[in-house]
C-alpha atoms as a PDB file:
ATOM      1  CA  UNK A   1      27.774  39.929   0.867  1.00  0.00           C
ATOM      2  CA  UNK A   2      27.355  39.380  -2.890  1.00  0.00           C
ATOM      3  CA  UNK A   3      29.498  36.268  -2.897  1.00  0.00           C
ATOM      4  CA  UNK A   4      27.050  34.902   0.533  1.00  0.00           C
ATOM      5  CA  UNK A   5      24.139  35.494  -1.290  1.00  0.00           C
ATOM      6  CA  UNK A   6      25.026  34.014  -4.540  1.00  0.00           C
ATOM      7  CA  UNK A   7      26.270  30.610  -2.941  1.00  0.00           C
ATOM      8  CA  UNK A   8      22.987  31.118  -1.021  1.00  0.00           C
ATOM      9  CA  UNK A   9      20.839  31.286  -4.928  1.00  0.00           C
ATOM     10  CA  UNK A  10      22.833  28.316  -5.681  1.00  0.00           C
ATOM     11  CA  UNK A  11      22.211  26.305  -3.435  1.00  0.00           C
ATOM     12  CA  UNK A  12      18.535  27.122  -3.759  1.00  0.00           C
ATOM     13  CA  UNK A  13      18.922  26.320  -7.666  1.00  0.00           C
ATOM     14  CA  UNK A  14      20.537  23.148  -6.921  1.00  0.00           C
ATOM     15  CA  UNK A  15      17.760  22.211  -4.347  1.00  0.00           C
ATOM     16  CA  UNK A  16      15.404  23.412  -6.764  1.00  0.00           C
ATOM     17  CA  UNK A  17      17.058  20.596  -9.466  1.00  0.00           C
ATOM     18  CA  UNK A  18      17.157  17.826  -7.107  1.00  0.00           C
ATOM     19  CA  UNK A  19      13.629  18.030  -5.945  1.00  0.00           C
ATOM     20  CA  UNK A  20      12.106  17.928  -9.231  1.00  0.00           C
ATOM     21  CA  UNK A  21      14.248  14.980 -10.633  1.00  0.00           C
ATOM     22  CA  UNK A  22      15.638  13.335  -7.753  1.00  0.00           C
ATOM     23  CA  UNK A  23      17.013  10.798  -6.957  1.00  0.00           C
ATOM     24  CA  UNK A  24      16.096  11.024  -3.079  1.00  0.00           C
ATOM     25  CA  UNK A  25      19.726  10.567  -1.612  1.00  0.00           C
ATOM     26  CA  UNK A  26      20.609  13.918  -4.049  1.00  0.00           C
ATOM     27  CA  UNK A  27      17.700  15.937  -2.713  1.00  0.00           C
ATOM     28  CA  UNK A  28      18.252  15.522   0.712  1.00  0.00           C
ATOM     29  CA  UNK A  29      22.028  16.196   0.054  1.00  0.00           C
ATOM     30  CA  UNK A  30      21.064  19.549  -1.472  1.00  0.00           C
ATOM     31  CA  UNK A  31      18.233  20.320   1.240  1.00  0.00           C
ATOM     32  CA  UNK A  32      20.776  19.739   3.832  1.00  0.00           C
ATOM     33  CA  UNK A  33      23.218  22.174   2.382  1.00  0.00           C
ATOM     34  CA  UNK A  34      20.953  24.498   1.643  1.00  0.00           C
ATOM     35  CA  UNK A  35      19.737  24.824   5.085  1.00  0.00           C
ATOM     36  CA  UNK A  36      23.180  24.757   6.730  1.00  0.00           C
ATOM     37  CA  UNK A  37      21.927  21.967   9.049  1.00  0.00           C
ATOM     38  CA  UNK A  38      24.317  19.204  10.342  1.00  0.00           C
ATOM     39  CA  UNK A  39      23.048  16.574  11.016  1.00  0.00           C
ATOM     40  CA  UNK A  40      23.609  15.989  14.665  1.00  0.00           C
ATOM     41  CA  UNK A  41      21.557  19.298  14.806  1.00  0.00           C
ATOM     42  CA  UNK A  42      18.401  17.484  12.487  1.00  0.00           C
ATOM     43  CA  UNK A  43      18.496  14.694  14.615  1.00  0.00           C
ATOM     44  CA  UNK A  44      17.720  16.751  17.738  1.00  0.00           C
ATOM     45  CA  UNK A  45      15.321  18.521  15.499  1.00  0.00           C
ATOM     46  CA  UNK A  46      13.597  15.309  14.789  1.00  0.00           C
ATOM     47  CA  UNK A  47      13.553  14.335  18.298  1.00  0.00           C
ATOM     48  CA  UNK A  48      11.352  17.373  19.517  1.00  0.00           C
ATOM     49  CA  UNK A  49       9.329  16.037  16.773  1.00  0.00           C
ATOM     50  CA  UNK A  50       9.099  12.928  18.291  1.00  0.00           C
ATOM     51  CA  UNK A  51      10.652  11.389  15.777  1.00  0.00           C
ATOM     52  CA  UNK A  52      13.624   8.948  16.387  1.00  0.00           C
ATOM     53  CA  UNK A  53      16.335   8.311  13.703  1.00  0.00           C
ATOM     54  CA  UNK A  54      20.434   8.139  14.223  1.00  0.00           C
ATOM     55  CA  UNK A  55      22.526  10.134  12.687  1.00  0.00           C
ATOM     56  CA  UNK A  56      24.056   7.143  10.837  1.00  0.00           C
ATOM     57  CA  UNK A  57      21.085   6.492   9.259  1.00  0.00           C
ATOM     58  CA  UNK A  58      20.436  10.207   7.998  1.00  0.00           C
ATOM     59  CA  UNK A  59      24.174  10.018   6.976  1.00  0.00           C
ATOM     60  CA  UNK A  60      23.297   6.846   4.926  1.00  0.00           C
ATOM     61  CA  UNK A  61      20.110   8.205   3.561  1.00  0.00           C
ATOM     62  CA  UNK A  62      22.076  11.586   2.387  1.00  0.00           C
ATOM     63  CA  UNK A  63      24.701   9.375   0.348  1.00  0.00           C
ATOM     64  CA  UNK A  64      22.379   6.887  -1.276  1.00  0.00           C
ATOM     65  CA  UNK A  65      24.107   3.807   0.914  1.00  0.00           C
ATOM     66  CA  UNK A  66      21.013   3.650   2.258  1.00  0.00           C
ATOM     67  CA  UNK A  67      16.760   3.883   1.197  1.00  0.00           C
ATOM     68  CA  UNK A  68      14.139   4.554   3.667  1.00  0.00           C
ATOM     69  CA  UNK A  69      11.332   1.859   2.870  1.00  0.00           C
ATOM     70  CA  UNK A  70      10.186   0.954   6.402  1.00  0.00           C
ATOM     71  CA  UNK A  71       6.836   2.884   7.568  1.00  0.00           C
ATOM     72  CA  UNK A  72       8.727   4.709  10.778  1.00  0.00           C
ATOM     73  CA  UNK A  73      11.607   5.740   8.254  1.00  0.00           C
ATOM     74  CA  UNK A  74       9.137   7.006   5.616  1.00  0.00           C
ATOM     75  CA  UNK A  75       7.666   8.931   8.777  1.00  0.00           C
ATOM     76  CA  UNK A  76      10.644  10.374   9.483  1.00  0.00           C
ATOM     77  CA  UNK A  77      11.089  11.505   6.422  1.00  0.00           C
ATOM     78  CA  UNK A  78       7.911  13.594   6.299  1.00  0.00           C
ATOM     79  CA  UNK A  79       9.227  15.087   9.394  1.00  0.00           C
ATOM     80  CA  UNK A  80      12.087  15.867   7.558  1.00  0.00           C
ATOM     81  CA  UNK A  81      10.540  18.300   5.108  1.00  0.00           C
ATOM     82  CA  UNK A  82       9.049  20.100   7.878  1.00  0.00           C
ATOM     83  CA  UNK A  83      12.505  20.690   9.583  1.00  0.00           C
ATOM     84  CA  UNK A  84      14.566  21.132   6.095  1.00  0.00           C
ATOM     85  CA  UNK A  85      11.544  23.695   5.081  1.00  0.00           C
ATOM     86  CA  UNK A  86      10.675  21.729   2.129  1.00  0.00           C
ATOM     87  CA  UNK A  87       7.228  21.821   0.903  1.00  0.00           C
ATOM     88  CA  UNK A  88       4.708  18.872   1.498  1.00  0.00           C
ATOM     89  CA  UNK A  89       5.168  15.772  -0.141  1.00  0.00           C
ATOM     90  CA  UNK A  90       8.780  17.106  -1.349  1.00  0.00           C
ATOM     91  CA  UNK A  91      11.029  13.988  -0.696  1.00  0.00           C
ATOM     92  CA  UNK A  92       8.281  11.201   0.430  1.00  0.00           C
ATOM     93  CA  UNK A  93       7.523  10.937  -3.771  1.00  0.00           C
ATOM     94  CA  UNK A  94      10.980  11.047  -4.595  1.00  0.00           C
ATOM     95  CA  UNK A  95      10.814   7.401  -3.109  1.00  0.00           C
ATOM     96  CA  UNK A  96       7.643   6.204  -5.132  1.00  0.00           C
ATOM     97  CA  UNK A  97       8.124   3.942  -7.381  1.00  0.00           C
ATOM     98  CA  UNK A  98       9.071   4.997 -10.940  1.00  0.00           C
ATOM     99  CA  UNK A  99       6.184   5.582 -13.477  1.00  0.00           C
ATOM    100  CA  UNK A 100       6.134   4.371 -16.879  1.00  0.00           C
ATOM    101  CA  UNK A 101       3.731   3.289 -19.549  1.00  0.00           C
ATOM    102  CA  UNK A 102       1.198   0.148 -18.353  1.00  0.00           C
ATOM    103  CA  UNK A 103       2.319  -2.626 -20.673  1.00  0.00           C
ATOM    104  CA  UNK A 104      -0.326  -5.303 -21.431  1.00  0.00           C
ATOM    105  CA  UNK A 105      -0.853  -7.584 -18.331  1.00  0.00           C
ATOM    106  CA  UNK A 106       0.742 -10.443 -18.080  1.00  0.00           C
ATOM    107  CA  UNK A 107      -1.182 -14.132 -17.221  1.00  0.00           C
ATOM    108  CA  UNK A 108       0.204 -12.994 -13.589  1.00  0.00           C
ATOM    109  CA  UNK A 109       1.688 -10.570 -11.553  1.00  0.00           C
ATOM    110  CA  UNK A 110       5.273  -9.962 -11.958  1.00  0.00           C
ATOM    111  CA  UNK A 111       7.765  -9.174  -9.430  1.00  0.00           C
ATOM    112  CA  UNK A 112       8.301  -5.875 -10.335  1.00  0.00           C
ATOM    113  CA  UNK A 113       4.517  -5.365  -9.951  1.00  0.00           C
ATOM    114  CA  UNK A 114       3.774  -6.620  -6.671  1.00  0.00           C
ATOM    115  CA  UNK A 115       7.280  -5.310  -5.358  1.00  0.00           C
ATOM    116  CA  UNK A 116       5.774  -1.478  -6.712  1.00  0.00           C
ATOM    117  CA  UNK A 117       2.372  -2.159  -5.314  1.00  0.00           C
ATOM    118  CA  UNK A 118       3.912  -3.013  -1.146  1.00  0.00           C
ATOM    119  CA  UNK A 119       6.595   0.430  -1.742  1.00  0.00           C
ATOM    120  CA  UNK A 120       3.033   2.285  -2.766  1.00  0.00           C
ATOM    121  CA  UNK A 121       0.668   0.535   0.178  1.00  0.00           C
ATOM    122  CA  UNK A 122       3.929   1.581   2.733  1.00  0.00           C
ATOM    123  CA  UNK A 123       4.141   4.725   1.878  1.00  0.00           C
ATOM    124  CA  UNK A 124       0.313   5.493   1.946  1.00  0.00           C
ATOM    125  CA  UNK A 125       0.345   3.983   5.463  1.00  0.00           C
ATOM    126  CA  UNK A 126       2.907   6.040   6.480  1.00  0.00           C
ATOM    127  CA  UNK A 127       0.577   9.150   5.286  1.00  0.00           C
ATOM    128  CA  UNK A 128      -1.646   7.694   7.673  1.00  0.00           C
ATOM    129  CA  UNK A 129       0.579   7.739  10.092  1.00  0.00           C
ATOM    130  CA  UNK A 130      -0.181   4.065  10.944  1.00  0.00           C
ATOM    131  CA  UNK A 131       1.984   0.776  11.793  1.00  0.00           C
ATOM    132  CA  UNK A 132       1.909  -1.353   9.409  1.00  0.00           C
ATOM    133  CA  UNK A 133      -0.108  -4.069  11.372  1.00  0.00           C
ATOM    134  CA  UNK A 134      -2.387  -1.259  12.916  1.00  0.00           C
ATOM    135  CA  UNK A 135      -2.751  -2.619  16.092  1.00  0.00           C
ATOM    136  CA  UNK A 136      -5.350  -5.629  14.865  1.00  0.00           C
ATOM    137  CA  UNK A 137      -5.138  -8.989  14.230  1.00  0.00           C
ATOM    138  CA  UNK A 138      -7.168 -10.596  11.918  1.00  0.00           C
ATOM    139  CA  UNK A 139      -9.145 -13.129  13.282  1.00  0.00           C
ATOM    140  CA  UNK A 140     -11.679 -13.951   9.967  1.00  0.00           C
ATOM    141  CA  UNK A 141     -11.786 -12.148   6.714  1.00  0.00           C
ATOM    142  CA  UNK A 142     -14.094 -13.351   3.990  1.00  0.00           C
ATOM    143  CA  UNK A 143     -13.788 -11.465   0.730  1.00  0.00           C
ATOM    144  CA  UNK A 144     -15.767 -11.685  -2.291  1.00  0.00           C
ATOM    145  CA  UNK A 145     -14.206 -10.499  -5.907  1.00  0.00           C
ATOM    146  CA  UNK A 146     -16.880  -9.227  -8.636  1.00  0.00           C
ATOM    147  CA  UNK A 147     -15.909  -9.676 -12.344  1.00  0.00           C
ATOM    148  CA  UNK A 148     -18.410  -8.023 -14.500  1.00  0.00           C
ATOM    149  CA  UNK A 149     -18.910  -8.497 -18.512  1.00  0.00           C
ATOM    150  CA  UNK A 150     -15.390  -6.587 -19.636  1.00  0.00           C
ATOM    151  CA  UNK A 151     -13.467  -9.173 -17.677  1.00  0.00           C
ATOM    152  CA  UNK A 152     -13.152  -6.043 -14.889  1.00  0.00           C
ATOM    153  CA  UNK A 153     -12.707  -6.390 -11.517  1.00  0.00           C
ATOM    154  CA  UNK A 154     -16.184  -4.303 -11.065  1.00  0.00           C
ATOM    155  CA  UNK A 155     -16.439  -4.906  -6.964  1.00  0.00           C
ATOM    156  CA  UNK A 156     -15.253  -6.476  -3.842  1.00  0.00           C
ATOM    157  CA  UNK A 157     -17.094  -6.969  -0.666  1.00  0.00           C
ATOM    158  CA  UNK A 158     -15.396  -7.688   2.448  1.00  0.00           C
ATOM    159  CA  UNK A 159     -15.915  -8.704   6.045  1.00  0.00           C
ATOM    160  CA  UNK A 160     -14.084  -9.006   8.580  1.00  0.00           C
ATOM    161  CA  UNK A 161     -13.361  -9.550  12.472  1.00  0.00           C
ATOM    162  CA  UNK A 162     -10.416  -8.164  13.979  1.00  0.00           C
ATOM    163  CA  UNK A 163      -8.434  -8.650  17.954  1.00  0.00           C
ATOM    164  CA  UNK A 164      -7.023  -5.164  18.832  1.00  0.00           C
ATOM    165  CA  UNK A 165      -3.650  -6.188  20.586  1.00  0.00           C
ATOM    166  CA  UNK A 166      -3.212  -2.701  22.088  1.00  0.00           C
ATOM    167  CA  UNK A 167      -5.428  -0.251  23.616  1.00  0.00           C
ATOM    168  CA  UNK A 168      -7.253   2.432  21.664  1.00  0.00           C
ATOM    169  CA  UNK A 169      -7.169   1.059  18.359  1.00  0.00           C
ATOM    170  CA  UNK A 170     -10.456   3.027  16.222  1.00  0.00           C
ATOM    171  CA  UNK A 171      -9.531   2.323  12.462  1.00  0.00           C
ATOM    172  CA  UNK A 172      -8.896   0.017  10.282  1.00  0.00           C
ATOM    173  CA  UNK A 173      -6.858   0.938   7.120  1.00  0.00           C
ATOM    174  CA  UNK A 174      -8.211  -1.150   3.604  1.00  0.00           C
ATOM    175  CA  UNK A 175      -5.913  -1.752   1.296  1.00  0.00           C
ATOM    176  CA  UNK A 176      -7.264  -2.048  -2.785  1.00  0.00           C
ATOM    177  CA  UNK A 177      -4.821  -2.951  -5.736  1.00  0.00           C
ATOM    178  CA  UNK A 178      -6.580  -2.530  -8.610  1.00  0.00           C
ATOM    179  CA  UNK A 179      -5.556  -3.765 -11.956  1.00  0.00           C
ATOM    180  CA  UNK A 180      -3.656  -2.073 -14.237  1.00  0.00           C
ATOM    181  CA  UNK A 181      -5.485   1.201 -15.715  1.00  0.00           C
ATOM    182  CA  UNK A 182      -7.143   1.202 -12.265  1.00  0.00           C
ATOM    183  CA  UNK A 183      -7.759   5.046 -11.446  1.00  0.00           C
ATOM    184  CA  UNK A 184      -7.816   4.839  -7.649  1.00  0.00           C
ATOM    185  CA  UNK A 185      -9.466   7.870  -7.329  1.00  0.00           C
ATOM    186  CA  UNK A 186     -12.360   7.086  -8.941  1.00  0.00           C
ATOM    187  CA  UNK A 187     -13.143   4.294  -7.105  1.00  0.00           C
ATOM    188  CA  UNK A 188     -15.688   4.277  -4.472  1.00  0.00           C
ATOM    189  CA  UNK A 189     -15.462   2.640  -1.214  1.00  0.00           C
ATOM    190  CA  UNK A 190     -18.856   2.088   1.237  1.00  0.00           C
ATOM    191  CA  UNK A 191     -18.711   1.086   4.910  1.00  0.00           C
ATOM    192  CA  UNK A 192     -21.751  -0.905   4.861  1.00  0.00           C
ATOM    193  CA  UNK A 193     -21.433  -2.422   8.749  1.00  0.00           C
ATOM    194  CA  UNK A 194     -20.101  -1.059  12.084  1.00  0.00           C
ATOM    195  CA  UNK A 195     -17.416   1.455  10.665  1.00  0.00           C
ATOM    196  CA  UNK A 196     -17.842   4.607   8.714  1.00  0.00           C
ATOM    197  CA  UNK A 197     -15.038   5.998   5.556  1.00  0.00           C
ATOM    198  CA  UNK A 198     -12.406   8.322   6.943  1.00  0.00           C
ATOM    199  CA  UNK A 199      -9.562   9.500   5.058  1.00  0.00           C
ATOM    200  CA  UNK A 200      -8.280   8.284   1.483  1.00  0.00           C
ATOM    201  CA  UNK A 201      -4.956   8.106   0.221  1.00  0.00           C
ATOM    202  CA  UNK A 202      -3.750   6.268  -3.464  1.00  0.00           C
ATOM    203  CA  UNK A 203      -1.035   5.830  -5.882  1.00  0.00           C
ATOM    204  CA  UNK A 204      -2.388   6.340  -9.326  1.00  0.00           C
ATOM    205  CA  UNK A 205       0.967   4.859 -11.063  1.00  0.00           C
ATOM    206  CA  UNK A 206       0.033   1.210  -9.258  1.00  0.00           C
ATOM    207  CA  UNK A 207      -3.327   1.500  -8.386  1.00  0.00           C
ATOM    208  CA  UNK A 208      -3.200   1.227  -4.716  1.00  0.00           C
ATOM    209  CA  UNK A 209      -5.690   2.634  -2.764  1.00  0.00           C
ATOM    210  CA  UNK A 210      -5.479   2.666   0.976  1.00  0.00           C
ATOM    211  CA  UNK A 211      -8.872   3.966   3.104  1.00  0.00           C
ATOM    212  CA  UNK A 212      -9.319   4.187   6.634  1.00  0.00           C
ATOM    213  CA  UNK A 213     -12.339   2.934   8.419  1.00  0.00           C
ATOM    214  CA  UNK A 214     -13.320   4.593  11.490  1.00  0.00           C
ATOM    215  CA  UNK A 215     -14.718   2.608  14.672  1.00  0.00           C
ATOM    216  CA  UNK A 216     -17.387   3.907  16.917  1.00  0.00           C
ATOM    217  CA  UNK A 217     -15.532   2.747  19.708  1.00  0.00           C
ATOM    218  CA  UNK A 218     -11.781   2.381  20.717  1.00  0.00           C
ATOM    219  CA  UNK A 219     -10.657  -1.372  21.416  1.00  0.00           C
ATOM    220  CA  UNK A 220      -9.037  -2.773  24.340  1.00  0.00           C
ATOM    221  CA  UNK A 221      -6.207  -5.136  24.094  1.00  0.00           C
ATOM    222  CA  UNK A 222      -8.166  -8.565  23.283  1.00  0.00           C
ATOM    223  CA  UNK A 223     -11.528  -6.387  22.168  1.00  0.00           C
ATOM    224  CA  UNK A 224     -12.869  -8.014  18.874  1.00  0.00           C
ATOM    225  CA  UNK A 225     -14.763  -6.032  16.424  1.00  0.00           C
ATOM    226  CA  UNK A 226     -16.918  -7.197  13.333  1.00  0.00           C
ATOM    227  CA  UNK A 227     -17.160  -4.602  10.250  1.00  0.00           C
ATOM    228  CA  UNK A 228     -17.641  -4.602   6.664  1.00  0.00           C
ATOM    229  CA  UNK A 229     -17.437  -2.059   3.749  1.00  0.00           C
ATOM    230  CA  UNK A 230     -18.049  -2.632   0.092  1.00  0.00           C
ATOM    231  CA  UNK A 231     -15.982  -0.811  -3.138  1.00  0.00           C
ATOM    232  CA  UNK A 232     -17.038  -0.007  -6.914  1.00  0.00           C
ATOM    233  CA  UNK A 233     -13.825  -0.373  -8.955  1.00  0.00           C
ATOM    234  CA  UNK A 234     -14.775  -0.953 -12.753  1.00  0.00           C
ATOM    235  CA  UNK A 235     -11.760   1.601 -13.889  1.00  0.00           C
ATOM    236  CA  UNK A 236      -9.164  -1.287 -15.126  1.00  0.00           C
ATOM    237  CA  UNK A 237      -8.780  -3.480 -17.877  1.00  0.00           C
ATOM    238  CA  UNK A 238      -9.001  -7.136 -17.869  1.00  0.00           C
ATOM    239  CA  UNK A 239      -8.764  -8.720 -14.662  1.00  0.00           C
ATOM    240  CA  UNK A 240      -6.831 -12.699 -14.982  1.00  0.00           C
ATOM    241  CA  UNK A 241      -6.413 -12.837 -11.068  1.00  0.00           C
ATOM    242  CA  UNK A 242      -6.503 -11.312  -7.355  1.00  0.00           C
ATOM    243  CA  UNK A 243      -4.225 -11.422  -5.081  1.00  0.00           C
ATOM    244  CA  UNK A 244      -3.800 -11.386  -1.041  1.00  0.00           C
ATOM    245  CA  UNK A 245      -0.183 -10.518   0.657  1.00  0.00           C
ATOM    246  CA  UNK A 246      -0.155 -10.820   4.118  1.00  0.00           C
ATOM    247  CA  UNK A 247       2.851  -9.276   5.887  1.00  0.00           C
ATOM    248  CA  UNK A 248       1.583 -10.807   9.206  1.00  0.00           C
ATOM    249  CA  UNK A 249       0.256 -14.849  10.102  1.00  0.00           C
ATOM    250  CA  UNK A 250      -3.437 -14.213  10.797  1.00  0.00           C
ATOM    251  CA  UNK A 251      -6.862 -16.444  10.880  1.00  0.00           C
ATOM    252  CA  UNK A 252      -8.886 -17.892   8.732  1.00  0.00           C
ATOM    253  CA  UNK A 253      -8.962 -16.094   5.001  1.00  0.00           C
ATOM    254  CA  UNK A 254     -11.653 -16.741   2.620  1.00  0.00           C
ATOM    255  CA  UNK A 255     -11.920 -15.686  -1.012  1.00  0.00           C
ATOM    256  CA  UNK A 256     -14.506 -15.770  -3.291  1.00  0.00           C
ATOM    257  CA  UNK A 257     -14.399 -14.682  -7.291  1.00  0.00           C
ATOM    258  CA  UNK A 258     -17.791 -14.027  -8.638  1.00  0.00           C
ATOM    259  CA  UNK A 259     -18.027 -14.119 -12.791  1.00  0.00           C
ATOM    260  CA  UNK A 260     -20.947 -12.081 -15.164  1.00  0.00           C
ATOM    261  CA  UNK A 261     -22.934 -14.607 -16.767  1.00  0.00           C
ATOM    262  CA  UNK A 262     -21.464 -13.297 -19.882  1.00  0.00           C
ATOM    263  CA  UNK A 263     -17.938 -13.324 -19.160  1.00  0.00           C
ATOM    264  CA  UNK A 264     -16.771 -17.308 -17.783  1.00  0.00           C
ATOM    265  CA  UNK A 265     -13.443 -17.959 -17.623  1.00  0.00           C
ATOM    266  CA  UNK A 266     -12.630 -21.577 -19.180  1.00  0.00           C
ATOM    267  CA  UNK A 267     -10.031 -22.585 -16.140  1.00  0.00           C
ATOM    268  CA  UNK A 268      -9.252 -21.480 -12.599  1.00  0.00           C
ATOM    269  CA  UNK A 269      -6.732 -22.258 -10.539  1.00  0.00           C
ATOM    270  CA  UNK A 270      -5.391 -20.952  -6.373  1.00  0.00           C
ATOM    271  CA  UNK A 271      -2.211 -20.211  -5.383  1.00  0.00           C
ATOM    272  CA  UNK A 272       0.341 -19.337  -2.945  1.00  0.00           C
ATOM    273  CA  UNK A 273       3.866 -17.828  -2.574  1.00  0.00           C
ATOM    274  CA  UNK A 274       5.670 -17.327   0.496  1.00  0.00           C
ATOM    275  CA  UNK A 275       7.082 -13.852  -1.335  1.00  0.00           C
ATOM    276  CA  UNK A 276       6.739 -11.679  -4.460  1.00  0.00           C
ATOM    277  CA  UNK A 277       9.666 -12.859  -5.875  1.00  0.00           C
ATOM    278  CA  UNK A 278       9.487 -16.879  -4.469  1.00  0.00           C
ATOM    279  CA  UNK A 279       7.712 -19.319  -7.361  1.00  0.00           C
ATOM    280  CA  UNK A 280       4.284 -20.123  -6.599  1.00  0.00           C
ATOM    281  CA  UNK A 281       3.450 -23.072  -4.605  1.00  0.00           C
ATOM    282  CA  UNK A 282      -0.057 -25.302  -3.730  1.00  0.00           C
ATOM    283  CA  UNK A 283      -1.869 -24.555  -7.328  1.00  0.00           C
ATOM    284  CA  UNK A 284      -4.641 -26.631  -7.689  1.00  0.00           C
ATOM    285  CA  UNK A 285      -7.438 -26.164 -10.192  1.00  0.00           C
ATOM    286  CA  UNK A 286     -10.989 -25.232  -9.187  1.00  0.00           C
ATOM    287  CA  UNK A 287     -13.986 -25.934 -10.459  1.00  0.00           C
ATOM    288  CA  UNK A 288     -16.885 -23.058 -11.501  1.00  0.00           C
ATOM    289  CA  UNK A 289     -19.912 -23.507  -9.925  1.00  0.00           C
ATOM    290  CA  UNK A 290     -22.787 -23.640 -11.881  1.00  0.00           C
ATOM    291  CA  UNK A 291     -25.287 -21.765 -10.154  1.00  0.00           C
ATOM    292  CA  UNK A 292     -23.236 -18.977  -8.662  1.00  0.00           C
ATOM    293  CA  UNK A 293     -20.385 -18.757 -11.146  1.00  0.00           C
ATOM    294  CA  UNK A 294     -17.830 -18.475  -9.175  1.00  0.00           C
ATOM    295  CA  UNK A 295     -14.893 -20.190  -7.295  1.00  0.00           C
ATOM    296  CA  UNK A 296     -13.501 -19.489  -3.661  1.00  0.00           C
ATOM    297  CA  UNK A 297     -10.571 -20.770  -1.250  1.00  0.00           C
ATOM    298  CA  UNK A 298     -10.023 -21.297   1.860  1.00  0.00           C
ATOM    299  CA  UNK A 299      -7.334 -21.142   4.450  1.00  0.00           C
ATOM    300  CA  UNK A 300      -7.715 -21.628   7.930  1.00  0.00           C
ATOM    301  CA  UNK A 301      -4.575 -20.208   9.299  1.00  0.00           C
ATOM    302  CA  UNK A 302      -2.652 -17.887   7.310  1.00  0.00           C
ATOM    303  CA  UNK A 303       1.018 -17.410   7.294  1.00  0.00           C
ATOM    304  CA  UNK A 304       2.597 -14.564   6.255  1.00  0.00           C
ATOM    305  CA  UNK A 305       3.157 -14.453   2.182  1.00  0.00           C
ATOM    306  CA  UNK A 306       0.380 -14.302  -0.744  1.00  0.00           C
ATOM    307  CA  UNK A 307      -2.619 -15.820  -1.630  1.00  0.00           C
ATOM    308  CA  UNK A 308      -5.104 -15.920  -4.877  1.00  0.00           C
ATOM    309  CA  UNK A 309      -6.901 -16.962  -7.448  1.00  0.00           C
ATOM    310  CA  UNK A 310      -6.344 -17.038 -11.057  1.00  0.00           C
ATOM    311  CA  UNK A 311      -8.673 -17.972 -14.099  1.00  0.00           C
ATOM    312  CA  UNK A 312      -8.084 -18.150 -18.052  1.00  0.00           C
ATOM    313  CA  UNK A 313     -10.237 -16.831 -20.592  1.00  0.00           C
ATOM    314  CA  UNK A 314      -9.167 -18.861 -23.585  1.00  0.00           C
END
């Protein structure tokens, strides 16, 4: 009995270690163990759950062969900690990205960046329990970027009209990447036209904040629906572009960057890439307009990849 319980206390310990410093593949290794589970018998578990995943791929997981990035694996995985008896949140931010100081911002996004800011918007969907396309399409989405007098991104208004392409589609999820310093929590999101603010989930290491907008109504496959909602940012330091990924081809995508009268840029430029890590593609320069300060693109139908804007302040 005293040697069961003492491999029994270390076990715990070890499970103890692994969730506090990871990696993932280590922690569900020693969760596993701990709980005497094989895992033919988590799979079933999983399954009454509603929750489909092959043993292979747990088996993977376990040794670190594999990672779970997509939004039905990172589901799974919060099923796990229910079955494993791990406490909320246990494994999912073992697969966050790493934090580490903010360096200063470079004249654009780096790989690393935007590669951290899609691992943070998937796994904030996956809270949500959403697909990553939600069940819209987008048919037209004009946005409009604020830069107020610290060079901040201070607000962004957006509207939109979406093409539910299932049945009983009621939310839409908004997805904000602020720049870096952006505290995500502290910035404040409106539904200003046919929607209302629901839940809100962020990633304070990468600024991501994801918010889900709540229809009156639930669509019909081919239903259309026309919303808007506003958000305050003003928490990050100086803004030198925005940016627009698009994991799906969609319709016509209009952006619009807005400067304080006190704070012009001396050049602007768009963009494209077809991937975070591709080279950017079809810059051209843009001129500020005089009597609105500002610049704006426009693409008609957009393929999946990113999109922005970029300016220079000396």
């Amino acid at each position: 009995m005293r040697q069961t319980a003492a491999r029994w206390d270390g076990a715990e310990a070890e499970l103890a270690r692994a969730l506090r410093s990871g990696p993932f593949h280590l922690a569900l290794r020693s969760a596993l163990a701990a709980r005497g589970l094989a895992l033919h018998r988590v799979q079933h578990r999983l399954a009454q759950r509603g929750v489909k995943v092959g043993v292979t791929s747990l088996s993977y997981w376990q040794q670190g062969a594999r990672t779970p990035r997509r939004a039905e694996s990172l589901r799974a995985v919060r099923a796990l900690e229910e079955v494993l008896e791990l406490p909320p949140h246990a494994l999912i931010r073992l697969l966050e990205p790493p934090l580490g100081p903010q360096a200063d911002r470079p004249t654009s996004r780096s790989y690393r960046t935007l590669h951290e800011q899609s691992e943070a918007v998937a796994l904030l969907i996956a809270e949500l329990d959403s697909p990553i396309d939600g069940g819209l399409h987008t048919v037209c989405h004009l946005e409009r970027i604020h830069i107020g007098a610290r060079r901040e991104l201070s607000a962004r208004d957006s509207q939109h009209v979406v093409r539910a392409h299932r049945d009983g589609v009621n939310r839409y999820l908004a997805i904000h990447q602020g720049d870096p310093g952006c505290e995500p929590a502290r910035v404040r999101v409106h539904a200003t036209d046919n929607c209302r603010v629901g839940r809100r989930r962020w990633h304070s290491g990468t600024g991501v904040l994801v918010t889900e907008l709540l229809f009156d109504v639930k669509l019909r496959t081919g239903d259309t629906q026309m919303f808007s909602y506003a958000l305050e940012d003003g928490t990050g330091g100086q803004s030198t572009e925005y940016v627009r990924g698009f994991p799906f081809a969609g319709g016509q995508y209009v952006l619009q960057v807005q400067f304080h009268p006190t704070a012009l840029p001396v050049r602007c430029h768009r963009f494209a890439q077809g991937s975070a890590g591709a080279a950017r593609s079809a810059e051209s320069e843009l001129t500020l307009s005089g009597q609105h300060r500002s610049v704006h693109l426009t693409e008609q139908g957009v393929r999946p990849g990113i999109l922005g804007i970029g300016w220079d302040w000396t």
